[in-house]
N, C-alpha and C. Protein backbone atom coordinates (compact mmCIF):
# COMPACT_ATOMS: atom_id res chain seq x y z
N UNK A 1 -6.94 -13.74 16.51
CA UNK A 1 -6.41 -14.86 17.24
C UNK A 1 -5.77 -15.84 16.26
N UNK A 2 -4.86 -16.01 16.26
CA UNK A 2 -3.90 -17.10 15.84
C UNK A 2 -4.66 -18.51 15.45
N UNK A 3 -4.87 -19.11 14.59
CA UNK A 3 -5.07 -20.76 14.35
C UNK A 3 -3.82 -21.52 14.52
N UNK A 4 -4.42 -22.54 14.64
CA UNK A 4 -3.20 -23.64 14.23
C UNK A 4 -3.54 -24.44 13.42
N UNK A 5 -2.29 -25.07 12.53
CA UNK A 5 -2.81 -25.69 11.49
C UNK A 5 -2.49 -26.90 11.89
N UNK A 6 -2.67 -28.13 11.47
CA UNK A 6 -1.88 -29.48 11.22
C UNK A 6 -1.00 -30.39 11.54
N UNK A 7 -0.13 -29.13 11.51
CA UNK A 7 1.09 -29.12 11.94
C UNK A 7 1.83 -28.78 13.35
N UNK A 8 0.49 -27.69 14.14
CA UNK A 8 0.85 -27.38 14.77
C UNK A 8 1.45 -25.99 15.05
N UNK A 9 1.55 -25.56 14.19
CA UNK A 9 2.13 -24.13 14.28
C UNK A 9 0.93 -23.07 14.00
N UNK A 10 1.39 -21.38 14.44
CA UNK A 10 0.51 -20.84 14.60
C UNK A 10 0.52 -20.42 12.77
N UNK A 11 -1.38 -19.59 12.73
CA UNK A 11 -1.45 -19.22 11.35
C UNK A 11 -1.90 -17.76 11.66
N UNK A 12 -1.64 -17.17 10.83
CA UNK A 12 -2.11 -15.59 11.41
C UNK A 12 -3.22 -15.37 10.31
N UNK A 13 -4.21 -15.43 10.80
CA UNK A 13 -5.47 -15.42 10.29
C UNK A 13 -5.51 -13.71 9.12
N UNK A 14 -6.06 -13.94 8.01
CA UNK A 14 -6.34 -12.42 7.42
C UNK A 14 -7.20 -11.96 7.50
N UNK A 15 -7.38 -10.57 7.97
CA UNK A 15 -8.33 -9.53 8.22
C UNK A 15 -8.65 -8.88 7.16
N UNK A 16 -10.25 -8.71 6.99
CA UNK A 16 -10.93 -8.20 5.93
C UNK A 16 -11.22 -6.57 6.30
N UNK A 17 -9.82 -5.92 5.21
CA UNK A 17 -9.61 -4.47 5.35
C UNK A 17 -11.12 -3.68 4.49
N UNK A 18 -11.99 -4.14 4.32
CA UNK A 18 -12.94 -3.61 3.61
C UNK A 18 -12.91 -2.94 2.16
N UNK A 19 -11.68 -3.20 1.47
CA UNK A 19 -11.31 -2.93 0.13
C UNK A 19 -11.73 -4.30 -0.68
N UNK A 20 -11.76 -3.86 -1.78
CA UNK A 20 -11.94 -5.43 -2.65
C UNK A 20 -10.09 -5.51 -3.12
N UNK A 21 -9.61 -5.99 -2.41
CA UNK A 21 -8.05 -6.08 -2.96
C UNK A 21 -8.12 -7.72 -2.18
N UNK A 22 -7.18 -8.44 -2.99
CA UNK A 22 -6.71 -9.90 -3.15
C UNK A 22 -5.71 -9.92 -1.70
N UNK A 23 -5.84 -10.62 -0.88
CA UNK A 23 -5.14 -10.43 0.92
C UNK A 23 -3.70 -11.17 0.37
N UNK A 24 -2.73 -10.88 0.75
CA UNK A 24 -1.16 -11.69 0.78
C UNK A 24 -1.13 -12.77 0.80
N UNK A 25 -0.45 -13.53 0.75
CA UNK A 25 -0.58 -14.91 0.70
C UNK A 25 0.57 -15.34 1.82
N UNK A 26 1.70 -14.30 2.05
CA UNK A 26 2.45 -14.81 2.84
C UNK A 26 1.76 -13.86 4.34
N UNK A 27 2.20 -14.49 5.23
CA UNK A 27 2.23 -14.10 6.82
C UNK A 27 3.75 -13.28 7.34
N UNK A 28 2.94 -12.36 8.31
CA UNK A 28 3.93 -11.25 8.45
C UNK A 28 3.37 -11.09 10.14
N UNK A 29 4.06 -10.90 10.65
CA UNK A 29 3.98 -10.47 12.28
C UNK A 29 4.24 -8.72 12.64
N UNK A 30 3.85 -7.96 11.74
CA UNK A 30 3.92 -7.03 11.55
C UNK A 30 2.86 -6.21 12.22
N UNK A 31 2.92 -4.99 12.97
CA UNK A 31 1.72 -4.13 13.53
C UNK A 31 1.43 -3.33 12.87
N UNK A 32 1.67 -2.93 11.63
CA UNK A 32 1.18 -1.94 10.93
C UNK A 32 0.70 -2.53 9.52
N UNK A 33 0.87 -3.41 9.75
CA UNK A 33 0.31 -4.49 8.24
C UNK A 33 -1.48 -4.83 8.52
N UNK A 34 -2.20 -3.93 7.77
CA UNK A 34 -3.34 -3.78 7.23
C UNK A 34 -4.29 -4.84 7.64
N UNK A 35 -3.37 -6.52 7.25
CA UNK A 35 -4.16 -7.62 6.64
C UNK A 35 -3.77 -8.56 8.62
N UNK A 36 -2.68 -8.01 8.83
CA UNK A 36 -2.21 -9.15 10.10
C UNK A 36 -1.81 -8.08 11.27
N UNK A 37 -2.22 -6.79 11.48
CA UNK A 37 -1.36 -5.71 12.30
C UNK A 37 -2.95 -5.30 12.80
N UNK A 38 -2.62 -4.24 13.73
CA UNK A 38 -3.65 -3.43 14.01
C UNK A 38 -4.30 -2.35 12.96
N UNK A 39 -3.51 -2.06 12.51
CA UNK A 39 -3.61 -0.62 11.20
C UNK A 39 -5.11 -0.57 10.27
N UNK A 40 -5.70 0.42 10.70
CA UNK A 40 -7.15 0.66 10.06
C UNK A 40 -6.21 1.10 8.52
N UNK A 41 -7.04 1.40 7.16
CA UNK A 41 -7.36 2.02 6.29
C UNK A 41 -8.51 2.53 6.25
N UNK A 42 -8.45 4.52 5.74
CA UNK A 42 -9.62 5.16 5.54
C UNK A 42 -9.16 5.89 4.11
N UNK A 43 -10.26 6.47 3.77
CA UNK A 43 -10.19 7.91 3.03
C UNK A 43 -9.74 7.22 1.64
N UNK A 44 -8.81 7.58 1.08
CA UNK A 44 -8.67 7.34 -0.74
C UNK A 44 -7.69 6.49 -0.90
N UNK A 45 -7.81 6.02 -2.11
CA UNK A 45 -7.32 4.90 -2.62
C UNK A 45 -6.90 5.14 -3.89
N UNK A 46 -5.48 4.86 -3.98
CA UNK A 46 -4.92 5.15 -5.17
C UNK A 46 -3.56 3.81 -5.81
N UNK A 47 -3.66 4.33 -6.93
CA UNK A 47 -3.17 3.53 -7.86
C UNK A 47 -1.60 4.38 -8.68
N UNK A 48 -0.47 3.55 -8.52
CA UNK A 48 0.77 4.44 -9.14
C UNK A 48 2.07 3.24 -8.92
N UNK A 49 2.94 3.71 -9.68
CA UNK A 49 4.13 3.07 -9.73
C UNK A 49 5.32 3.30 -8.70
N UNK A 50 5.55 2.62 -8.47
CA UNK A 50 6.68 2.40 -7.24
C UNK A 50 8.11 2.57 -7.95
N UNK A 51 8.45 3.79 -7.39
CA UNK A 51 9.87 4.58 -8.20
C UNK A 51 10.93 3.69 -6.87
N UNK A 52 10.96 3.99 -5.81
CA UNK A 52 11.80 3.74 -5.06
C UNK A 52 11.69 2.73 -3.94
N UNK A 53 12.08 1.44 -3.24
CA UNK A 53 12.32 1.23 -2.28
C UNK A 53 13.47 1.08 -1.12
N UNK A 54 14.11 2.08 -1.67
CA UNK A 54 15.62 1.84 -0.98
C UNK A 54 15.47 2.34 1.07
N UNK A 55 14.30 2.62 0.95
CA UNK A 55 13.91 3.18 2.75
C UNK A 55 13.72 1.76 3.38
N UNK A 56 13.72 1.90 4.39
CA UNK A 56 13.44 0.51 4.81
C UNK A 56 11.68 0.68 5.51
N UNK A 57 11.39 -0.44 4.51
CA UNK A 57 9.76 -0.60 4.95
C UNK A 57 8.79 0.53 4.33
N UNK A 58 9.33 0.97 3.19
CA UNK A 58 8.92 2.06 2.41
C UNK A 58 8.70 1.97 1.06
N UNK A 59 7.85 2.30 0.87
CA UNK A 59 8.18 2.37 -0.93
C UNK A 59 7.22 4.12 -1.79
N UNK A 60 8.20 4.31 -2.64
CA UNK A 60 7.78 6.02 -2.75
C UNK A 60 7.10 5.71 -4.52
N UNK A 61 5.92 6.23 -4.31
CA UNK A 61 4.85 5.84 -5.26
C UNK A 61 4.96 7.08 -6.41
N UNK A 62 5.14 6.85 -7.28
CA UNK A 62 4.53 8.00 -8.54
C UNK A 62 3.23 7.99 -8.94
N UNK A 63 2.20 8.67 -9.33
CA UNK A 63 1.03 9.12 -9.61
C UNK A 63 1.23 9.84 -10.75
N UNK A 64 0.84 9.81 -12.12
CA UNK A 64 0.74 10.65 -12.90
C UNK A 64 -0.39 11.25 -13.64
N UNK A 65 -1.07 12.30 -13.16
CA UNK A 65 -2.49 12.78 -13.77
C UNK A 65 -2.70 14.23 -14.63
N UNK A 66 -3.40 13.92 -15.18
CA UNK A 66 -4.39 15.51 -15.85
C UNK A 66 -4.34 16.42 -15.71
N UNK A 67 -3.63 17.94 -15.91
CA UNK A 67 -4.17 18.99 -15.26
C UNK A 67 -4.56 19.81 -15.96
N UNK A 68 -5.68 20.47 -16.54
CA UNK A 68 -6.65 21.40 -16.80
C UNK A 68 -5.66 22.78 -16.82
N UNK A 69 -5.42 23.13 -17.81
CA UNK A 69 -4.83 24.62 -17.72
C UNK A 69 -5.92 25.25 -18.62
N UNK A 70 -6.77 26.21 -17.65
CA UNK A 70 -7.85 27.20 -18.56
C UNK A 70 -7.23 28.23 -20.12
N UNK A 71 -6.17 28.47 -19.59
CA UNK A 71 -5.70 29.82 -20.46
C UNK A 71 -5.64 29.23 -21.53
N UNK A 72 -5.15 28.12 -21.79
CA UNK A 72 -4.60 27.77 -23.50
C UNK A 72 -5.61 26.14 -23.79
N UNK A 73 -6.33 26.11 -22.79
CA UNK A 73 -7.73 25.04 -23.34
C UNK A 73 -7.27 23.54 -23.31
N UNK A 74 -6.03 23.48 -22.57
CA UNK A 74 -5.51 21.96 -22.63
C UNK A 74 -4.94 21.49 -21.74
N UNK A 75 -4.44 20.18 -21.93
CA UNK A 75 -3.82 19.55 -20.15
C UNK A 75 -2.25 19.24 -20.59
N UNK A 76 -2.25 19.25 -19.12
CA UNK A 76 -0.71 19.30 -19.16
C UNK A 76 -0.64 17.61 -18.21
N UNK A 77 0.82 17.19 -18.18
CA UNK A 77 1.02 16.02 -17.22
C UNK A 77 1.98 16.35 -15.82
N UNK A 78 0.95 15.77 -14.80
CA UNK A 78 2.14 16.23 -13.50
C UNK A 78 1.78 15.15 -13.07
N UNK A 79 2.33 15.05 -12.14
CA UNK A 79 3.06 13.54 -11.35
C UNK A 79 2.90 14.34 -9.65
N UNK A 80 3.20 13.37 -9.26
CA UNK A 80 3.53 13.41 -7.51
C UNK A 80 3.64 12.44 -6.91
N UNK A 81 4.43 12.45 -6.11
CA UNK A 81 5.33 11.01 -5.28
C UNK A 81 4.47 11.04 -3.53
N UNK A 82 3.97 9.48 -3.38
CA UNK A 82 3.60 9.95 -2.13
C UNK A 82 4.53 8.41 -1.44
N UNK A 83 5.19 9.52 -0.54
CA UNK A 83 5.48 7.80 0.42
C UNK A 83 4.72 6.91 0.99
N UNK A 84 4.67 5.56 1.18
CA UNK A 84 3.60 4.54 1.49
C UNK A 84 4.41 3.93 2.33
N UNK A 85 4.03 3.01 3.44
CA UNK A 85 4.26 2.04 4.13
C UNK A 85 4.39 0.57 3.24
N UNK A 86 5.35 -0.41 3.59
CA UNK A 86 4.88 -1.37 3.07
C UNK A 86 5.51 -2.67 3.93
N UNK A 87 4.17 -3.06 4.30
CA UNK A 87 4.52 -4.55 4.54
C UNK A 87 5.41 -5.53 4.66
N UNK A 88 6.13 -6.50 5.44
CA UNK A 88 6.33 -7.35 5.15
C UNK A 88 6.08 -8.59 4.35
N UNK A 89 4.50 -8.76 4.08
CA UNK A 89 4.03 -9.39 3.42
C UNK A 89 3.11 -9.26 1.81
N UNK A 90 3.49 -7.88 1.88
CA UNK A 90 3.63 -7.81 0.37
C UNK A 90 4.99 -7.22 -0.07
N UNK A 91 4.90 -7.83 -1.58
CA UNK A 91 5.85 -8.00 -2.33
C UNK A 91 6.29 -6.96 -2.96
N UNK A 92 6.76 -5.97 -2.95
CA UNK A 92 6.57 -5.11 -4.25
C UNK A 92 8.14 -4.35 -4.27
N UNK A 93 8.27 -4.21 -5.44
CA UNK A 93 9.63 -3.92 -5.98
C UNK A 93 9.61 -3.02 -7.04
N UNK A 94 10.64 -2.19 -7.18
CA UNK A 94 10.56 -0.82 -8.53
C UNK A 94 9.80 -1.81 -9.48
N UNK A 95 9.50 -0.77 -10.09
CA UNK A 95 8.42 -0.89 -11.48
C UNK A 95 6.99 -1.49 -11.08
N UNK A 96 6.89 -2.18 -10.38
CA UNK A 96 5.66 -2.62 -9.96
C UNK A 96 4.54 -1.09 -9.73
N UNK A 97 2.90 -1.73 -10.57
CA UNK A 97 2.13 -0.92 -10.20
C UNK A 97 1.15 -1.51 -8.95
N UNK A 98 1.25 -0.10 -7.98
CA UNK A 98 0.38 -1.01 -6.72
C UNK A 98 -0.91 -0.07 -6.36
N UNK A 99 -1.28 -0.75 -5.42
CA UNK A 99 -2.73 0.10 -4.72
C UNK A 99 -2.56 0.29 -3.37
N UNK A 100 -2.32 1.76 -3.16
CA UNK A 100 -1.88 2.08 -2.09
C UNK A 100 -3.60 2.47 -1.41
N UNK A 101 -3.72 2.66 0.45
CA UNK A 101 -4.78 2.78 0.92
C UNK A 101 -4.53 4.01 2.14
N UNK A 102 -5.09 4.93 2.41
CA UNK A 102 -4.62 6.30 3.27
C UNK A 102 -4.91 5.31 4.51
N UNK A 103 -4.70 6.21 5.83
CA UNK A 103 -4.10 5.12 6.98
C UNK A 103 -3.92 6.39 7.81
N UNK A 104 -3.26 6.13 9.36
CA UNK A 104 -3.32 7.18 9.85
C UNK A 104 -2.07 7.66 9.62
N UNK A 105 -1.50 8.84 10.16
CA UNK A 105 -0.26 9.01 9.73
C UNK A 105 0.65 8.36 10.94
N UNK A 106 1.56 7.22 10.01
CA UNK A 106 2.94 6.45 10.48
C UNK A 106 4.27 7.10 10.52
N UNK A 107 4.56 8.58 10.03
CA UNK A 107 5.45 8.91 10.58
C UNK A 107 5.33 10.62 9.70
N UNK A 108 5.96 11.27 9.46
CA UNK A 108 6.35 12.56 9.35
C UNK A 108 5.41 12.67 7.80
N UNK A 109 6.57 12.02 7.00
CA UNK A 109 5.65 11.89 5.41
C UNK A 109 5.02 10.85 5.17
N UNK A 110 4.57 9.49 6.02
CA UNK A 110 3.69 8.13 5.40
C UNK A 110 2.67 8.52 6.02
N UNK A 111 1.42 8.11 5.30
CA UNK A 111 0.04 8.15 5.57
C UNK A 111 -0.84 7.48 4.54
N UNK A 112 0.07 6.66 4.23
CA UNK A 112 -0.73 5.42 3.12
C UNK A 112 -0.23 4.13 3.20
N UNK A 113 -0.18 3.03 2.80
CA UNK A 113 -0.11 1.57 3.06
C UNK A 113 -0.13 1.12 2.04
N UNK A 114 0.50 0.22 1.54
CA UNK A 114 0.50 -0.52 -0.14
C UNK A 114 -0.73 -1.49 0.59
N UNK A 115 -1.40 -1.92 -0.14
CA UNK A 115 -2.27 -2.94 -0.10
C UNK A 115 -2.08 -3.87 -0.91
N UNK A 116 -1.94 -4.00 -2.02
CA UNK A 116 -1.97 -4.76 -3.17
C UNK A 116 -1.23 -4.44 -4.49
N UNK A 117 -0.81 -5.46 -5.15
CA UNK A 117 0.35 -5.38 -5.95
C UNK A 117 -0.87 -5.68 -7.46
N UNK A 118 -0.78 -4.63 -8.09
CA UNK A 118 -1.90 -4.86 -8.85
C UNK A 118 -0.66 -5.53 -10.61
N UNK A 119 0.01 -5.28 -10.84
CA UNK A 119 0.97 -5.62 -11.95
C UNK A 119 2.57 -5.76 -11.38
């Protein structure tokens, strides 16, 4: 439910997504926004750099991790891009590292949500 402040105008109260992540500071009238929308977060939580936002309301995350190759006793580096949802009310722009949160699936390839803009 909406407050009002002072002033008179409405405030869109923030919802505690059950992550320890820092809530937006700006307000968004958004339904799929985590903090002010209906949109649950479940399942894993990850951390990666934001290669692209040229989608609208999108931003396509890089991940780069470890992989264990038995035969020759050492790791190699692979990456993988997952598309995320993002907010109106967060900020995030190439190069930024964020914390994305799984969600239900929002369309064909999104099934994660930026939450927080960690750098």
């Amino acid at each position: 439910m909406p407050k009002k402040t002072e002033s008179g105008a409405a405030k869109s109260a923030v919802k505690n997504i059950g992550l320890r992540v820092k809530p937006p500071t700006a307000v968004c009238e958004d339904k799929n926004c985590p903090f002010h929308g209906t949109l649950g977060v479940r399942g894993q939580v990850v951390e990666g750099k934001v290669v692209s936002t040229k989608a609208q309301r999108t931003a396509i995350i890089e991940r780069q991790y470890p992989h264990y190759v038995s035969k020759f006793e050492r790791y190699e580096r692979r990456h993988s891009r997952i598309a995320a949802y993002k907010p109106d009310c967060i900020d995030a722009h190439e190069g930024n590292v964020v914390r994305i949160a799984e969600c239900r699936p929002l369309s064909k390839t999104k099934s994660f949500v930026v939450v927080e803009v960690v750098k």
